[in-house]
N, C-alpha and C. Protein backbone atom coordinates (compact mmCIF):
# COMPACT_ATOMS: atom_id res chain seq x y z
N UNK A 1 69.99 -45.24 1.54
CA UNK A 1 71.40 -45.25 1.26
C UNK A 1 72.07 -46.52 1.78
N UNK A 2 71.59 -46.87 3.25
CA UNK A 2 72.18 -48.05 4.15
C UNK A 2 72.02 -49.57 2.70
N UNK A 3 70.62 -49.48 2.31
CA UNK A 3 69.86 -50.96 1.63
C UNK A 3 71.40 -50.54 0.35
N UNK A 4 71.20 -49.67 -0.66
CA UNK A 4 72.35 -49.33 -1.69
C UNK A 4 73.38 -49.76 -1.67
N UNK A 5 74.09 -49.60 -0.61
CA UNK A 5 75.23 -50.11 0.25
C UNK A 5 75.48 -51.62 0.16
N UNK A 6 74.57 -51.85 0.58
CA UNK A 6 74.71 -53.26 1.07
C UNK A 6 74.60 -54.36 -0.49
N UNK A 7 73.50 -53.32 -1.21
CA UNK A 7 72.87 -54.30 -2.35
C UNK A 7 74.30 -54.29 -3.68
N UNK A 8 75.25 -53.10 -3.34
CA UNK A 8 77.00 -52.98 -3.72
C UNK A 8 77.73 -53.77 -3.45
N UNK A 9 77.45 -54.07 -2.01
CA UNK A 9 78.96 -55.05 -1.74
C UNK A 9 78.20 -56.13 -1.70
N UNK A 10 77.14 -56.53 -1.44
CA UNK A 10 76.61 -58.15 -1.61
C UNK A 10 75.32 -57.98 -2.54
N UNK A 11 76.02 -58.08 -4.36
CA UNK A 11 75.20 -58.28 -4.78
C UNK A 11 74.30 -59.51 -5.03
N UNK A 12 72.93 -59.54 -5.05
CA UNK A 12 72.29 -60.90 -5.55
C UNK A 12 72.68 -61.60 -6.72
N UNK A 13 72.86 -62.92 -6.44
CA UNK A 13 73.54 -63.70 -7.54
C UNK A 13 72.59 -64.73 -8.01
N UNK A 14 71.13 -64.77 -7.59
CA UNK A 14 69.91 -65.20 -8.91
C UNK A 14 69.40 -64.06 -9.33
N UNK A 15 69.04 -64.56 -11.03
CA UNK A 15 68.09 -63.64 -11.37
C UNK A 15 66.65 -63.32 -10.89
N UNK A 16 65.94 -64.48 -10.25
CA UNK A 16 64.92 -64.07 -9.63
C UNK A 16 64.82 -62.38 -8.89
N UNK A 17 65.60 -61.97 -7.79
CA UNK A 17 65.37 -60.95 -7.03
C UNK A 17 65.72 -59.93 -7.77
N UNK A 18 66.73 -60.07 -8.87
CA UNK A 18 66.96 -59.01 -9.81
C UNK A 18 66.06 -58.65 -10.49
N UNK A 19 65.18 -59.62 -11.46
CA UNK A 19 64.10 -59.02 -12.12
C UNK A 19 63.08 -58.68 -11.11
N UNK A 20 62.89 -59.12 -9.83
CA UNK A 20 61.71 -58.76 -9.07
C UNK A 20 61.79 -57.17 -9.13
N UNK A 21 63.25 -56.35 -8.64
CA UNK A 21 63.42 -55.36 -8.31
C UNK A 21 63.21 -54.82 -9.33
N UNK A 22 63.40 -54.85 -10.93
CA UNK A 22 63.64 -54.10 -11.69
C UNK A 22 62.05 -53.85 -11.94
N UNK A 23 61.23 -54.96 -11.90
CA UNK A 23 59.73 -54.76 -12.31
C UNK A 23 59.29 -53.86 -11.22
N UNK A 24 59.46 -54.00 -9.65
CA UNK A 24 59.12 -52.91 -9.09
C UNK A 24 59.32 -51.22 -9.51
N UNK A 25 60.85 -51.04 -9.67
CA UNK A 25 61.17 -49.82 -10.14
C UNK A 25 60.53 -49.45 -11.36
N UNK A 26 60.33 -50.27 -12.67
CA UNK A 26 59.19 -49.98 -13.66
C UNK A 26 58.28 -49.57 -13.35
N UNK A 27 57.38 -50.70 -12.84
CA UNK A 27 55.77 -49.74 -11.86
C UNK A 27 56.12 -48.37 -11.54
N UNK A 28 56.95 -48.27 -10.80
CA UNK A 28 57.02 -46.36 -10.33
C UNK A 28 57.78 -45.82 -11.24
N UNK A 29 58.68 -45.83 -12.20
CA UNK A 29 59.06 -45.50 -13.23
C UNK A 29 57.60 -45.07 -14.07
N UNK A 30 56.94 -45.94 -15.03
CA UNK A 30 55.92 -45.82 -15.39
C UNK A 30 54.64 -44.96 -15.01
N UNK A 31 54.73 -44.32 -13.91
CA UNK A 31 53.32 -43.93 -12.67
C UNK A 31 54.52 -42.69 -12.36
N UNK A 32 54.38 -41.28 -13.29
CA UNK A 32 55.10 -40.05 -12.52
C UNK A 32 54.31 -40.14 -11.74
N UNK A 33 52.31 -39.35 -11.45
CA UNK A 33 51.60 -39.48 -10.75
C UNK A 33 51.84 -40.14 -8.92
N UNK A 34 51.93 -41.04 -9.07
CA UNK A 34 52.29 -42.23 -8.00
C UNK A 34 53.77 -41.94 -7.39
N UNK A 35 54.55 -41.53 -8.04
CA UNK A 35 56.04 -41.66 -7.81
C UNK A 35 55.98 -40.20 -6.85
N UNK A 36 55.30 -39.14 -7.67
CA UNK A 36 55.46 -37.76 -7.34
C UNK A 36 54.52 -37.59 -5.83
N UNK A 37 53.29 -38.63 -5.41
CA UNK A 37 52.65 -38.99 -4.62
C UNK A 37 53.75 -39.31 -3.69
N UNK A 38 54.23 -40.49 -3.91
CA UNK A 38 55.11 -41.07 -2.69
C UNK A 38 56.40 -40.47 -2.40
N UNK A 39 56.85 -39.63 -3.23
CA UNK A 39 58.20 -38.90 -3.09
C UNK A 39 57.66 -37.75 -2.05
N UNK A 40 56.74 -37.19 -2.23
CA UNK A 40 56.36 -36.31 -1.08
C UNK A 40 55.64 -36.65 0.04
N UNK A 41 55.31 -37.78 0.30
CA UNK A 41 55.19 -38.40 1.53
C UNK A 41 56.40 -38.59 2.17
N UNK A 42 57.32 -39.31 1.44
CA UNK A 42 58.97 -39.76 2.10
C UNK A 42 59.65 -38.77 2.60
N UNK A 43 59.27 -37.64 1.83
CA UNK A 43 60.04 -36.23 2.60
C UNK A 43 59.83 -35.99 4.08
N UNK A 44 58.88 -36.38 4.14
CA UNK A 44 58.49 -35.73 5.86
C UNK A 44 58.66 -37.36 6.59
N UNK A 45 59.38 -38.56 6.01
CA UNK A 45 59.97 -39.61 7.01
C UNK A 45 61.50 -39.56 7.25
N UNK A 46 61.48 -39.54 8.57
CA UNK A 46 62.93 -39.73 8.68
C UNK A 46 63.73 -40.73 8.86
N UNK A 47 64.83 -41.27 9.17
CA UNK A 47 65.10 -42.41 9.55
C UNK A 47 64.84 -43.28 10.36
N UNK A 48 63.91 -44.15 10.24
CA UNK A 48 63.45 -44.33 11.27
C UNK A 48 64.81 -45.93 11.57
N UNK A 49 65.52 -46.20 11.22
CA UNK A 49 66.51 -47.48 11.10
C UNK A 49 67.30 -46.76 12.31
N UNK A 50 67.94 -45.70 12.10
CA UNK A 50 68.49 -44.68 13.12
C UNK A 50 67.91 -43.82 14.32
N UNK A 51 66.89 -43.77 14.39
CA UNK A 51 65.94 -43.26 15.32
C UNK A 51 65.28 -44.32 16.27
N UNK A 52 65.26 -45.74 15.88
CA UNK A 52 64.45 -46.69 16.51
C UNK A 52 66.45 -47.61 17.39
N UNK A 53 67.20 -47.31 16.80
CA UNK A 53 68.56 -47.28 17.56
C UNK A 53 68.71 -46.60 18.65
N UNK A 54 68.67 -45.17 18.09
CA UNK A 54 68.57 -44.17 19.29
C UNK A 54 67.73 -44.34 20.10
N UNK A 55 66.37 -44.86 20.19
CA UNK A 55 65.49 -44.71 21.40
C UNK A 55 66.06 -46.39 22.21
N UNK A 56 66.52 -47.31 21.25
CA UNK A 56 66.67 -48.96 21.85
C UNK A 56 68.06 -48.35 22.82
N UNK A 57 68.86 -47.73 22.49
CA UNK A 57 70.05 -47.96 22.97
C UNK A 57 70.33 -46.67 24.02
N UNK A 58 68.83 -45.85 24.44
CA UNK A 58 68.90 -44.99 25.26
C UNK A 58 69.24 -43.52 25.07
N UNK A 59 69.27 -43.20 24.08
CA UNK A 59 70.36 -42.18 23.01
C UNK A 59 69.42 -41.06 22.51
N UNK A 60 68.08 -41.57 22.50
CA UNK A 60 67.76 -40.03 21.93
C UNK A 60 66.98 -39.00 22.56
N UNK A 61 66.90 -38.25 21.69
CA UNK A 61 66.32 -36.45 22.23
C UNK A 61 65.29 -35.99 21.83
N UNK A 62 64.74 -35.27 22.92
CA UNK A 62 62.93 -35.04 22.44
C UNK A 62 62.97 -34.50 20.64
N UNK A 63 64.00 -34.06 19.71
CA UNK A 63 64.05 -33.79 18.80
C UNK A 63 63.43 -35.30 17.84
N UNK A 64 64.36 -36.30 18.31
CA UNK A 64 64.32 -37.21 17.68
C UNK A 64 62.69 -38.03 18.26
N UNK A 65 62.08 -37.96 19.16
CA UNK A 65 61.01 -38.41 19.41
C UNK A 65 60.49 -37.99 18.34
N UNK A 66 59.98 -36.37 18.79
CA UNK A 66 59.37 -35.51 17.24
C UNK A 66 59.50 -36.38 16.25
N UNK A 67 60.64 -36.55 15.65
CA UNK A 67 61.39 -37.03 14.00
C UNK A 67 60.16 -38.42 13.90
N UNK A 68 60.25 -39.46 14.90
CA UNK A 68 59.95 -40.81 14.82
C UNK A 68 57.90 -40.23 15.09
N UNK A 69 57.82 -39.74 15.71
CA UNK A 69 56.36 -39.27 15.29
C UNK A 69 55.27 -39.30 14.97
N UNK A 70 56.11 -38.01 13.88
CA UNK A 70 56.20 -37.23 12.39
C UNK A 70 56.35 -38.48 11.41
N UNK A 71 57.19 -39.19 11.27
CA UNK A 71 57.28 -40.34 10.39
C UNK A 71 56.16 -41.43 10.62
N UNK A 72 56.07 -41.87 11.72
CA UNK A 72 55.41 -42.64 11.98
C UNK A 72 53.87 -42.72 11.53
N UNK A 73 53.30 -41.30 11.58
CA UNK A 73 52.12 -40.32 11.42
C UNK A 73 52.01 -40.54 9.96
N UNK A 74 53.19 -40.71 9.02
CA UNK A 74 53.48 -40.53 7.43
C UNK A 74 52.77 -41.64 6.88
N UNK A 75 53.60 -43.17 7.82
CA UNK A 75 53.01 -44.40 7.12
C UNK A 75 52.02 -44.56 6.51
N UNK A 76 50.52 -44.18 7.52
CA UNK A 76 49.12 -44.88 7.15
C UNK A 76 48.70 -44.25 5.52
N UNK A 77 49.44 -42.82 5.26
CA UNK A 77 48.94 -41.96 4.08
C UNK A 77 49.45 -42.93 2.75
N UNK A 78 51.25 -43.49 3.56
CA UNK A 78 51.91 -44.05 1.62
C UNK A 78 51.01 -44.93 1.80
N UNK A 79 50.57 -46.04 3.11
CA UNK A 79 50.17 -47.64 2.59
C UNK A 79 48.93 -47.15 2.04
N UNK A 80 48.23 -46.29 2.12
CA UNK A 80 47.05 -46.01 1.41
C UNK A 80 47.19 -45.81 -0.46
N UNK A 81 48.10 -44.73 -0.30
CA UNK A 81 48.73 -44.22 -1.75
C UNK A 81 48.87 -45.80 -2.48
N UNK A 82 49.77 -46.49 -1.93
CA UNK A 82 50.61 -47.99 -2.50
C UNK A 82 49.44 -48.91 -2.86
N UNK A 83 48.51 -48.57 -1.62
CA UNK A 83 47.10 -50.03 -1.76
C UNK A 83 46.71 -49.87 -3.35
N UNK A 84 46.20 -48.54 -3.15
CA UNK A 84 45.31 -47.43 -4.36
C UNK A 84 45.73 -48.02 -5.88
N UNK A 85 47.52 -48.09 -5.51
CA UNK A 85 47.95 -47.84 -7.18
C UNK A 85 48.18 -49.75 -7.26
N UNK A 86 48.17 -50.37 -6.47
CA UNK A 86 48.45 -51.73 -6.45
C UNK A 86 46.96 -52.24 -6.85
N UNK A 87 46.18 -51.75 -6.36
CA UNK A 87 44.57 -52.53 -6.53
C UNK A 87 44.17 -51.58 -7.90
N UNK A 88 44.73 -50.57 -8.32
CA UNK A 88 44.20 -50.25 -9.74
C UNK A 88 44.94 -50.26 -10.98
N UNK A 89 45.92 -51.31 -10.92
CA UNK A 89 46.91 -51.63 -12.02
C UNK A 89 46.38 -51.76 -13.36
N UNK A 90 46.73 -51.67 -14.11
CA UNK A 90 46.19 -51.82 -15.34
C UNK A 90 47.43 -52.66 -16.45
N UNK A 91 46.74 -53.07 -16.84
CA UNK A 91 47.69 -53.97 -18.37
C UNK A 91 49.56 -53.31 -18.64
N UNK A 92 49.04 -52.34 -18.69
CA UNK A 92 50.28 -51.74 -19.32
C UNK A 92 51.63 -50.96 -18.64
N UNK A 93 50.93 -51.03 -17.29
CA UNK A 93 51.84 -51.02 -15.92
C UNK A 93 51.47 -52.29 -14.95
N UNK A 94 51.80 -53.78 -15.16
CA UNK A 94 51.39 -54.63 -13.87
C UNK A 94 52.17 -54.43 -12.86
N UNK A 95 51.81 -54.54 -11.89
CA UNK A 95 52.13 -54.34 -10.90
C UNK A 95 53.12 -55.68 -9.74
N UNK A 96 54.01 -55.87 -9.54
CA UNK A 96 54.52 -57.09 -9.44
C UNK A 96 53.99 -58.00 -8.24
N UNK A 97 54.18 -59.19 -8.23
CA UNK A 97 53.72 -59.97 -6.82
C UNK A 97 54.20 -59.81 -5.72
N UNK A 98 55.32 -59.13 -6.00
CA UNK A 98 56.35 -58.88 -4.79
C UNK A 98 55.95 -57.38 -4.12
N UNK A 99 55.21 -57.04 -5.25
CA UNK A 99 55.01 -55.15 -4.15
C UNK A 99 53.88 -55.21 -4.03
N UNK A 100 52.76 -56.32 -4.49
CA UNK A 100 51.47 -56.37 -4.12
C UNK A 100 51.55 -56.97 -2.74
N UNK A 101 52.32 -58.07 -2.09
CA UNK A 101 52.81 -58.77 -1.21
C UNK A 101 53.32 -57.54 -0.39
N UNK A 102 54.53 -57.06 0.06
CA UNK A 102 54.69 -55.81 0.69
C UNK A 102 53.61 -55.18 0.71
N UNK A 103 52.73 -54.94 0.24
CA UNK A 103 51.47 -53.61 0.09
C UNK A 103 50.60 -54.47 0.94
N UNK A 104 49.99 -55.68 0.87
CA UNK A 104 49.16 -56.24 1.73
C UNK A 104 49.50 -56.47 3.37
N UNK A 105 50.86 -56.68 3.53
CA UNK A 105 51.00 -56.82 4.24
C UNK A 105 52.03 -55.81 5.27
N UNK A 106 51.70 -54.59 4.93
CA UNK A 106 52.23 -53.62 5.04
C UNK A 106 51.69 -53.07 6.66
N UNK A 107 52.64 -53.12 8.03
CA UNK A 107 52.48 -52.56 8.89
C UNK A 107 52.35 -51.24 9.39
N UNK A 108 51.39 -50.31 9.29
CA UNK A 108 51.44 -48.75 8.93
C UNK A 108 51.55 -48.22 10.79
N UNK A 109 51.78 -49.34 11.85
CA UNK A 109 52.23 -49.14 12.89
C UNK A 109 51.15 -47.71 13.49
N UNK A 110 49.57 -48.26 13.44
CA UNK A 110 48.75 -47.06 13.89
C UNK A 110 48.67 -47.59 15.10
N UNK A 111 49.29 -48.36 15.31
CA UNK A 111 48.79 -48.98 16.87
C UNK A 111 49.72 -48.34 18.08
């Protein structure tokens, strides 16, 4: 909701990042499979933008430990899901440079 926000009041003014985004959203547009994969992974992440606040700024509660986790625990499953559908693209869904890039270099924070 926060990224939405922001991508409203300061929209991008090349087309480069515009078509980047739109070819991403195609790929998962295109892939129910994949989409329906990663939509139920995301369910069980929570905020972690708001949760990694709360623990920096002294603020949170063994609830919210739980929350950050639980999420945290989530990562290694999507970057797997994301690798999967990125390394088996096919013609008629490519897959863009920009989410193959994110996908490679994707921190799943097992450490």
């Amino acid at each position: 909701g926060r990224l939405l926000s922001v991508r409203l009041k300061q929209p991008w003014r090349e087309i480069s990042p515009i078509e980047h985004n739109q070819r991403a959203v195609k790929f998962f547009h295109n892939d129910d499979s994949l989409r329906a994969k990663v939509r139920e992974q995301l369910d069980t992440v929570y905020d972690l933008e708001r949760l990694s606040t709360r623990v920096v700024l002294g603020r949170a509660t063994p609830k919210d430990f739980i929350s950050l986790r639980q999420s945290l625990k989530t990562l290694p499953p999507i970057q797997f899901i994301l690798h999967e559908a990125v390394s088996g693209t096919d013609e008629e869904n490519p897959v863009t440079p920009a989410l193959k890039t994110i996908v490679n270099k994707w921190d799943s924070m097992t450490d």
